[in-house]
Protein backbone atom coordinates (compact mmCIF):
# COMPACT_ATOMS: atom_id res chain seq x y z
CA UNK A 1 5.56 -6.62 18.32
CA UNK A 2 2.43 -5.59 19.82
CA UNK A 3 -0.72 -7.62 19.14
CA UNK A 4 -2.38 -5.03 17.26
CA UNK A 5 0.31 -4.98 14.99
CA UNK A 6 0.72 -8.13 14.41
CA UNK A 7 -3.05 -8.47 13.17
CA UNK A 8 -2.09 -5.53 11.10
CA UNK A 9 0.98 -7.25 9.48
CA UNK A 10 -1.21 -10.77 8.88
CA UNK A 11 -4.08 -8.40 7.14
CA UNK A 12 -2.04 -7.16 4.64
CA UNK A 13 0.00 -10.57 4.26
CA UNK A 14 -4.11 -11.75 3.73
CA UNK A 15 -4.45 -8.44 1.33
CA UNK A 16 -1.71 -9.40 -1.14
CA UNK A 17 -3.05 -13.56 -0.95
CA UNK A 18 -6.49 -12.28 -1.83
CA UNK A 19 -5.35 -9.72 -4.50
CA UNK A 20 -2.97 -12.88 -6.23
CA UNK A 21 -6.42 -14.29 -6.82
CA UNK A 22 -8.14 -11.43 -7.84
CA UNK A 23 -10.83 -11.60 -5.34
CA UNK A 24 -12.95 -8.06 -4.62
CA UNK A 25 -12.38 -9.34 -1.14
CA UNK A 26 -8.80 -7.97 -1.12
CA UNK A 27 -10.28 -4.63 0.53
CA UNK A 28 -11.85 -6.22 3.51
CA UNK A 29 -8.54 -7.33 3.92
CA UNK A 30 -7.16 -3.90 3.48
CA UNK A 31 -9.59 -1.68 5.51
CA UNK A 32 -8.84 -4.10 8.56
CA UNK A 33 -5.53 -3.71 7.87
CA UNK A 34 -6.13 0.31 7.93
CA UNK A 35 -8.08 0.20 10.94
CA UNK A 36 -5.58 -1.86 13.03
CA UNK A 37 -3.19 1.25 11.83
CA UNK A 38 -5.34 3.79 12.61
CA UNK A 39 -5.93 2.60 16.27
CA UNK A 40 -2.07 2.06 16.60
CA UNK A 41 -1.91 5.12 15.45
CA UNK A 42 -4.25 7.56 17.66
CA UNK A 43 -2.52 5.65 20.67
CA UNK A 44 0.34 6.97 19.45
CA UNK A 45 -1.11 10.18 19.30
CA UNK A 46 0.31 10.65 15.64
CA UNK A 47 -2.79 12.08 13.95
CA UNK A 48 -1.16 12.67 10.86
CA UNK A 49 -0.98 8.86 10.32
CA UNK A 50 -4.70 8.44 11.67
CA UNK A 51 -5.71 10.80 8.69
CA UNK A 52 -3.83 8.91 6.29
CA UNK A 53 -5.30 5.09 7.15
CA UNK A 54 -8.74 7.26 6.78
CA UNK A 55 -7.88 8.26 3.33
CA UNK A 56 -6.86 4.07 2.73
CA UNK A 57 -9.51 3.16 3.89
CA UNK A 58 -11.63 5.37 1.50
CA UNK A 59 -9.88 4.08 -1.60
CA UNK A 60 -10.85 0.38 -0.23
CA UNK A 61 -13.69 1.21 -0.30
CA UNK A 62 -13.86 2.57 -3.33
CA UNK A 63 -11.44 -0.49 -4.99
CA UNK A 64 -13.87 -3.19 -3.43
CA UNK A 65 -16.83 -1.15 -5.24
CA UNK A 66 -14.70 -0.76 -8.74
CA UNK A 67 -13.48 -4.70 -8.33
CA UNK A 68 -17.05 -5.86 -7.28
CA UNK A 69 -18.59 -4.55 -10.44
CA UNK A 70 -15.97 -6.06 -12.85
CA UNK A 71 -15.93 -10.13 -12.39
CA UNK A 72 -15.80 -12.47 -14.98
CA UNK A 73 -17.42 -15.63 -15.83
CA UNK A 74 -15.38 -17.69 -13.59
CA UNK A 75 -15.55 -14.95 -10.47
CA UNK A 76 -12.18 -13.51 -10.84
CA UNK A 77 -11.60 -9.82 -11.32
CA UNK A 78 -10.44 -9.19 -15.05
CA UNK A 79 -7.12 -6.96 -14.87
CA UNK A 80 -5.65 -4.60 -17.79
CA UNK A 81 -2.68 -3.21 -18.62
CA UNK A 82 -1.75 0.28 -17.83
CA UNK A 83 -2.62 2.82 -21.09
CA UNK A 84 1.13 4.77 -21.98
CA UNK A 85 -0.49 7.75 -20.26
CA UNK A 86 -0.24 6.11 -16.97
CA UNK A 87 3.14 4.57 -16.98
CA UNK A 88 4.11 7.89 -17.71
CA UNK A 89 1.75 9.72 -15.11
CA UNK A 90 1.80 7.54 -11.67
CA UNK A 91 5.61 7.68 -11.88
CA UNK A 92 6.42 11.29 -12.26
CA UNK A 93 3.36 12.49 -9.65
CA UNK A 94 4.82 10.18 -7.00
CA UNK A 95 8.13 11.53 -7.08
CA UNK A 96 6.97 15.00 -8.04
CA UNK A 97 4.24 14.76 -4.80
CA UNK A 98 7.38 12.88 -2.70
CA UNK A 99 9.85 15.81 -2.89
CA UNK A 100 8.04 17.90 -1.33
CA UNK A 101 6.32 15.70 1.17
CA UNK A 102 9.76 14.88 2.36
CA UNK A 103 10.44 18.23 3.36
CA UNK A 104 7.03 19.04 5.21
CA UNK A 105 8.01 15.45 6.81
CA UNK A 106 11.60 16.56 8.24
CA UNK A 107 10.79 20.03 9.40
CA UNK A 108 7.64 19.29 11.22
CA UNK A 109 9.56 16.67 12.95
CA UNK A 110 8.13 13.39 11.59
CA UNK A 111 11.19 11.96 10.28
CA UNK A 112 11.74 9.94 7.45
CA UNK A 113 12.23 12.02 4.84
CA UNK A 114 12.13 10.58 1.02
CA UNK A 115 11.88 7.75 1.85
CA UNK A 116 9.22 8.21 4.43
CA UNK A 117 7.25 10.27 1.39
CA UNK A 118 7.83 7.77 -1.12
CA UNK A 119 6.29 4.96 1.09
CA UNK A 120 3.51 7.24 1.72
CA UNK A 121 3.40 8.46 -2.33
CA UNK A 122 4.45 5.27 -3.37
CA UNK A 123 1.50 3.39 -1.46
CA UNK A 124 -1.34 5.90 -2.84
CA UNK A 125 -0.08 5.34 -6.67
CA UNK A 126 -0.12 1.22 -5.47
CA UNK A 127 -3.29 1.57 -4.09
CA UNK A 128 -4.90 3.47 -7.00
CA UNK A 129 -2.86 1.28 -9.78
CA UNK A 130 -5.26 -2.03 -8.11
CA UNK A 131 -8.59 -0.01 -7.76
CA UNK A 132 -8.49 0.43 -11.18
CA UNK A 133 -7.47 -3.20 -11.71
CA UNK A 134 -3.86 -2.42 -13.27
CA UNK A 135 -1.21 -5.45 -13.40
CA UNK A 136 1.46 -2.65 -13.08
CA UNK A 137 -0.07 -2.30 -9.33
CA UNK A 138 2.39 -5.31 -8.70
CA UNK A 139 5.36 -3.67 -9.97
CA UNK A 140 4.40 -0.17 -7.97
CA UNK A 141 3.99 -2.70 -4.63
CA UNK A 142 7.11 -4.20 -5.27
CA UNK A 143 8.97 -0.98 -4.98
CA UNK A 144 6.89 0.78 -2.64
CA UNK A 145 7.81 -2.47 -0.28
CA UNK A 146 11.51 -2.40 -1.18
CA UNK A 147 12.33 1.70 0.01
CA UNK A 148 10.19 0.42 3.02
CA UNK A 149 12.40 -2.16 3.79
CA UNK A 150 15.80 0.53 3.35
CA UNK A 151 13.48 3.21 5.69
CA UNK A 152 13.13 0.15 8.61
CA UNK A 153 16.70 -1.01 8.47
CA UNK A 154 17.36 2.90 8.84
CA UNK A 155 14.97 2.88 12.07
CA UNK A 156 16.13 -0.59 13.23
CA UNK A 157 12.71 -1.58 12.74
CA UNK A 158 13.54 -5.68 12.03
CA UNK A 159 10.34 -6.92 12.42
CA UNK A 160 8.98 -4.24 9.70
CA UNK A 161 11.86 -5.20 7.22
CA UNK A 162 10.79 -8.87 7.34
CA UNK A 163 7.39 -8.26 7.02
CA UNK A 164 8.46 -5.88 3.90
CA UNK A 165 10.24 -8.71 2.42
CA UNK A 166 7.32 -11.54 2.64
CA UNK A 167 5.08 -9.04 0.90
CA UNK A 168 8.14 -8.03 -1.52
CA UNK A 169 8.03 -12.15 -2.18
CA UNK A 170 4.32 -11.72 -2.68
CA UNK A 171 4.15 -8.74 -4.81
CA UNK A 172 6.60 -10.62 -7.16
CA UNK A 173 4.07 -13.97 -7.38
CA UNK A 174 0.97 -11.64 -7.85
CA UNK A 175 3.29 -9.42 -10.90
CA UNK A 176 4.15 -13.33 -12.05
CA UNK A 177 0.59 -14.97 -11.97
């Protein structure tokens, strides 16, 4: 585990603590978190990834703006409940936007596959679900982090799968609080 990573990992750790108490703050976390990707990522020279921290780090941006403008009396972003339109809607255009992300994924040689595209999917309907200050976000984390943690074990990626779990652990104290 490079260093680099490692501030990655605690960022989003700090991400997940922040959004628990519903503090607009929870982006700062989440660009840095982006940013530590991105650079890992243009070392790498994969510039697909590099693209997608930039569009993360966009919707940070524009959750930290959203959240910032709805506080309430005692400083806490208020939350809602998704309408029956969007439990219906975030579900079906993951999977329907995964299917064929997978493909594009395994013949231009990234690897991964579904899962790969769900995590990627997955996280943009996660993201999206806490801009907009939905409880469900929780939920969508929970099982964005659990396919991560079956695409690391597939990869032998340990450290990742632990990591997964902790924020798995969080996810499920955010959905309960």
């Amino acid at each position: 585990l490079r260093r680099a990573e490692a501030v990655g990992y605690i960022a989003a750790q700090a991400e997940l603590g922040l959004a628990i108490r519903r503090d607009p703050l929870t982006f700062a976390a989440i660009i840095v978190a982006h940013l530590v990707s991105l650079v890992l990522m243009a070392g790498y020279g994969v510039y697909v990834q590099v693209g997608l921290q930039m569009v993360f780090i966009v919707l940070a941006v524009h959750g930290w703006w959203n959240w910032s403008r709805h506080r309430g009396t005692d400083g806490r972003v208020q939350v809602t409940r998704m309408t029956q339109v969007e439990l219906i809607v975030y579900p079906v255009v993951t999977l329907l936007l995964a299917a064929p992300l997978s493909l594009i994924y395994l013949r231009g040689g990234f690897g991964g596959g579904i899962g790969s595209a769900l995590l990627l999917t997955g996280g943009i309907a996660a993201q999206l679900a806490l801009n907009f200050r939905r409880i469900e976000s929780w939920i969508t984390r929970i099982g964005v982090d659990v396919v991560g943690i079956f695409v690391f074990v597939s990869y032998g990626g340990w450290v990742a799968v632990l990591f997964h779990l902790i924020f798995v652990a969080l996810a499920v104290k955010g959905w309960r609080d």
